[in-house]
Protein backbone atom coordinates (compact mmCIF):
# COMPACT_ATOMS: atom_id res chain seq x y z
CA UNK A 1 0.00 0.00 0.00
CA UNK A 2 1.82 3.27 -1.20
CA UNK A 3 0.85 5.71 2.02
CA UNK A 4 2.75 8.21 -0.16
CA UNK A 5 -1.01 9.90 -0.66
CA UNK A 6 -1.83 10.34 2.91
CA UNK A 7 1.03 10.29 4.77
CA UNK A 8 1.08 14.09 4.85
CA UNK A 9 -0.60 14.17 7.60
CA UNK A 10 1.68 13.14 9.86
CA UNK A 11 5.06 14.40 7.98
CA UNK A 12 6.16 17.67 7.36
CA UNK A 13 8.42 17.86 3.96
CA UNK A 14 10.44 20.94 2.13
CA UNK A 15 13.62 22.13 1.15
CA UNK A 16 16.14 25.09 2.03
CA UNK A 17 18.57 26.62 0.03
CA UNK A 18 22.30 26.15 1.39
CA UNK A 19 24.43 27.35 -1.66
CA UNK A 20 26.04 25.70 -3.88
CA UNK A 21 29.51 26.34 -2.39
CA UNK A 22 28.70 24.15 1.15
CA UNK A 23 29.14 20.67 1.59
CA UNK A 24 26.92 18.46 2.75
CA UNK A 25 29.48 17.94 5.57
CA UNK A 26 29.85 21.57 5.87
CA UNK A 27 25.66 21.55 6.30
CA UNK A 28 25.25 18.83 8.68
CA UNK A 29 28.38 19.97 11.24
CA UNK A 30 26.34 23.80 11.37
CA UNK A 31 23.23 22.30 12.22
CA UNK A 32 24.11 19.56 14.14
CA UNK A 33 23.35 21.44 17.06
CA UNK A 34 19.28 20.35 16.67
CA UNK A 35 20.21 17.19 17.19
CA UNK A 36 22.31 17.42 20.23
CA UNK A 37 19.18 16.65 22.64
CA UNK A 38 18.81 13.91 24.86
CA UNK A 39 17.36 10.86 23.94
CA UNK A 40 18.32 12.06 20.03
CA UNK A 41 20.14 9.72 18.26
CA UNK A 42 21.37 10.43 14.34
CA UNK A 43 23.65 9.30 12.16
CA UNK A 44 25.34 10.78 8.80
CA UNK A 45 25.73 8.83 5.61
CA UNK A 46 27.49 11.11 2.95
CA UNK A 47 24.81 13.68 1.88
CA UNK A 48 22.00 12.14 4.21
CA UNK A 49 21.34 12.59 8.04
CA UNK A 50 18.69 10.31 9.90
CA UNK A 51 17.51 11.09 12.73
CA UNK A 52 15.44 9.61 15.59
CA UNK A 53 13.70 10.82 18.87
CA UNK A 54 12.40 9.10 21.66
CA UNK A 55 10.67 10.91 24.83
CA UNK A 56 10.95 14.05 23.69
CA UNK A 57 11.20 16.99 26.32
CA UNK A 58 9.33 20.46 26.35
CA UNK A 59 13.21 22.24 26.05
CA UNK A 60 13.95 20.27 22.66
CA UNK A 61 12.68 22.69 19.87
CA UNK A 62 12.04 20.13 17.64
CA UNK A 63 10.50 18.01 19.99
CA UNK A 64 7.25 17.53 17.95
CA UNK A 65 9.22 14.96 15.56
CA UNK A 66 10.04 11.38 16.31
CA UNK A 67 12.55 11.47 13.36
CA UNK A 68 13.07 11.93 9.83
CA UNK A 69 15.76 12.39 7.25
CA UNK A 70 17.89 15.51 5.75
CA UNK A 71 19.70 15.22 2.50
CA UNK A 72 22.07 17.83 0.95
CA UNK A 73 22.18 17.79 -2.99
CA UNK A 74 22.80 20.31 -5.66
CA UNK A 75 22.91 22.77 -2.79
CA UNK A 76 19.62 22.32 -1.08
CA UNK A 77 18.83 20.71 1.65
CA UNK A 78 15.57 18.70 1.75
CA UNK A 79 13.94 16.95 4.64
CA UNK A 80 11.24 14.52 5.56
CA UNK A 81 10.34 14.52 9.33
CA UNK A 82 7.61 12.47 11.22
CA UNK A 83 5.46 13.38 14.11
CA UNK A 84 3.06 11.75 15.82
CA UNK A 85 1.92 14.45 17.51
CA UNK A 86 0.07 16.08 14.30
CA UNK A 87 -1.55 12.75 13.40
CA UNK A 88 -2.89 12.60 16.81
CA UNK A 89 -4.63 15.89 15.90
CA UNK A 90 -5.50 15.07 13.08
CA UNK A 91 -7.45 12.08 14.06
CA UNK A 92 -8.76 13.57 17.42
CA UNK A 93 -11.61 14.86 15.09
CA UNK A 94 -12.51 11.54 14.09
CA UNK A 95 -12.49 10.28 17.84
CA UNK A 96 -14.93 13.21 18.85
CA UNK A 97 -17.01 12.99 15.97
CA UNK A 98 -17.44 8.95 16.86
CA UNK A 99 -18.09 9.04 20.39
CA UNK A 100 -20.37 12.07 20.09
CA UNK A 101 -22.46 10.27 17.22
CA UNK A 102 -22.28 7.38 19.65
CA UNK A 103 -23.96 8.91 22.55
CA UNK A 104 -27.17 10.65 20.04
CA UNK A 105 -27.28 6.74 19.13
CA UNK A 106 -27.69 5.60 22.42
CA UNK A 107 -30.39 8.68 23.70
CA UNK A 108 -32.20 7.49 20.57
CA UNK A 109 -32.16 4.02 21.90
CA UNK A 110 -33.22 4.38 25.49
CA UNK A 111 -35.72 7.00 24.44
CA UNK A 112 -37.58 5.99 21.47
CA UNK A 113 -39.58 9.09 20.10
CA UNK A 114 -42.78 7.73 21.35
CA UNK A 115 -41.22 8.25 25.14
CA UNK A 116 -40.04 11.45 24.75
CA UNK A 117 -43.35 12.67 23.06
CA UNK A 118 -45.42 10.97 26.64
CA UNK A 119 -42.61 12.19 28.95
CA UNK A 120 -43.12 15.94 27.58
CA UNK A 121 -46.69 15.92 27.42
CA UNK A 122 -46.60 14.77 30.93
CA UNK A 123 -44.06 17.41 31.62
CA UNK A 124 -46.73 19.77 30.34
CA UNK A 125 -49.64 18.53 32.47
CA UNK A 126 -47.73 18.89 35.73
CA UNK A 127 -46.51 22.54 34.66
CA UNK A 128 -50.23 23.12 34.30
CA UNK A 129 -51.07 22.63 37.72
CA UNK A 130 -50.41 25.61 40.36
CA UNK A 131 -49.42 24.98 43.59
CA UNK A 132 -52.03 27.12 45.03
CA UNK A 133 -54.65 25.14 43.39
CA UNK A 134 -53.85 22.26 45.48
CA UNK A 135 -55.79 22.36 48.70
CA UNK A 136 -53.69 21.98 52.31
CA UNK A 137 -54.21 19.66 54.63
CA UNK A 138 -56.59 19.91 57.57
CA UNK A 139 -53.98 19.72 59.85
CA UNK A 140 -51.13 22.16 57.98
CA UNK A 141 -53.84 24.55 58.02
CA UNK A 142 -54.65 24.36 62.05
CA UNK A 143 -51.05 24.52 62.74
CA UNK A 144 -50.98 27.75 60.47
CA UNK A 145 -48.59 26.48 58.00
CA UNK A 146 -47.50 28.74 54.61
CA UNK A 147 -48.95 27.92 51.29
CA UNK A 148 -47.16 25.86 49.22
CA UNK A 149 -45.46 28.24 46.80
CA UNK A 150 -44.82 27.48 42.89
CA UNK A 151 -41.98 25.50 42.93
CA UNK A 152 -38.56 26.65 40.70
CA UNK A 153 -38.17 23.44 39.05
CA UNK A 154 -38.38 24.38 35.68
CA UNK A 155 -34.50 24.61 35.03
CA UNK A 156 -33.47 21.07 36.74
CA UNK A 157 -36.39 20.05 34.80
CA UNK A 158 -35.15 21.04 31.41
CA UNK A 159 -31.01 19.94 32.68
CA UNK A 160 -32.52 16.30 33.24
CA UNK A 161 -34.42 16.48 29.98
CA UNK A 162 -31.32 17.88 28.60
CA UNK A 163 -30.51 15.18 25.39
CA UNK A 164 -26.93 14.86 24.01
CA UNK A 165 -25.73 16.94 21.23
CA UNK A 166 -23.27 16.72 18.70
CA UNK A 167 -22.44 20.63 19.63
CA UNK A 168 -19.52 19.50 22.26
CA UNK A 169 -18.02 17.17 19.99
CA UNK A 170 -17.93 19.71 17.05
CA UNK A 171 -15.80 21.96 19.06
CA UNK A 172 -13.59 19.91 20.42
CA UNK A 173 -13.60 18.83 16.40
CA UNK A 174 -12.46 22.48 15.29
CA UNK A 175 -9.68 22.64 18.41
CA UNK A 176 -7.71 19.71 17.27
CA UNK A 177 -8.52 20.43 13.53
CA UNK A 178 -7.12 24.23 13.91
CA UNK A 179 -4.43 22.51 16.22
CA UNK A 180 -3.08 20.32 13.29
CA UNK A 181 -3.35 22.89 10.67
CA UNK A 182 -0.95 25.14 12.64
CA UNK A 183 1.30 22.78 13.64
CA UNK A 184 1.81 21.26 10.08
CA UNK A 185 2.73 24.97 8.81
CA UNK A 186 4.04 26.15 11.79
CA UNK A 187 6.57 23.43 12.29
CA UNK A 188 7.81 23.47 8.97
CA UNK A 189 8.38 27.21 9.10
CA UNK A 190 9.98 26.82 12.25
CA UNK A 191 12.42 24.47 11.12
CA UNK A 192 13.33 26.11 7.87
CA UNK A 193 13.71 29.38 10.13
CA UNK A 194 16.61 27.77 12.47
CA UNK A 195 18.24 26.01 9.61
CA UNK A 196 18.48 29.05 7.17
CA UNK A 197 19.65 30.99 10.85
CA UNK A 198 22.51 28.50 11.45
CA UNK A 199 23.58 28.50 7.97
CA UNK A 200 23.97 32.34 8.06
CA UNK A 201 26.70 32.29 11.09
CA UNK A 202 30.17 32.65 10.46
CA UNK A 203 32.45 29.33 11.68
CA UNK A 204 33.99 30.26 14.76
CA UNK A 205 37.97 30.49 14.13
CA UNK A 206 40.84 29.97 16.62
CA UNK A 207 42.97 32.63 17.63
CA UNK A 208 47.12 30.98 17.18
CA UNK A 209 48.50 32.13 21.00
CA UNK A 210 51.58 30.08 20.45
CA UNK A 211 54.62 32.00 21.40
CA UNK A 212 56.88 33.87 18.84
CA UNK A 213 60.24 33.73 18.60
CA UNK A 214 62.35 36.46 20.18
């Protein structure tokens, strides 16, 4: 199965210009310093660098990968990285979507229309009768007990009644959906940000303090 057609989801591809007069040696030794986090392991093979990444902490600033490759040819540098973390957002939708779906299903199930239609016309029968229409006991009324006021149970009334909506799972939906989408551009930007940044600075040089002759 050739994943090449939706595995976009969870990599993050694109290229940077290094200039034609840097190595790939040259490329890899400036930006080696991304990969000098713990539990990062890589390894260099000519013009490619693989890397992998394994309990990522919050410090490492490309911590959202779990590895990928770099390759250096006709002075560009190209990469292919992984992360799990975008195709967990990117499937978080799905999740919500499901399990919200899932509980209108089962409300439909326990409460067949029928039920819902006698529960609310009861609902309306009981609302019809006021409390002062009710006539008091014999005995509250020699002891000089209140009349029964209406009762303020229309809201917990309408919370039980309350039936599941797809509304929570939609936004949920759109935070993991707008999470994804700016983490797939985001990251890539990032990372083509740092790289371009480290390939601007000048290689430090050594200052010669060995002693001249007299």
């Amino acid at each position: 199965m050739n994943l090449r057609f939706i595995d976009w989801i969870w990599r993050v591809r694109g290229s940077v210009d290094t200039g034609s007069s840097q190595s790939p040696a040259a490329v890899f030794s400036k930006i080696d310093i991304l990969f000098q986090e713990e539990n990062t392991t890589r390894r260099i093979d000519g013009d490619t660098l693989t890397f992998t990444k394994s309990r990522q902490r919050p410090q490492d600033k490309m911590s959202v990968f779990d590895g990928g490759t770099l390759r250096v040819t006709d002075g560009v540098l190209r990469f292919d990285m992984m992360s799990k973390a975008l195709l967990a957002c990117f499937l978080a939708p799905l999740m919500f979507y499901a399990v919200g779906q899932l509980g209108v299903a089962m409300d439909k199930w326990r409460n067949p229309p029928e039920v819902v239609a006698a529960k609310a016309e009861a609902a309306k029968k009981r609302q019809l009768v006021k409390p002062e229409d009710v006539p008091m006991n014999a005995v509250d009324q020699m002891l000089g007990a209140p009349k029964p006021e209406k009762k303020k149970g229309g809201e917990e009334m309408g919370k039980r009644n309350r039936k599941p909506s797809m509304t929570t799972a939609y936004v949920f939906m759109g935070i993991f959906f707008a999470l994804w989408v700016v983490g797939h551009f985001l990251e890539n930007y990032l990372f083509r940000s740092r790289v371009r940044k480290l390939l601007a600075e000048e290689p430090e040089t050594s200052l010669d303090f060995a002693a001249t002759p007299a």
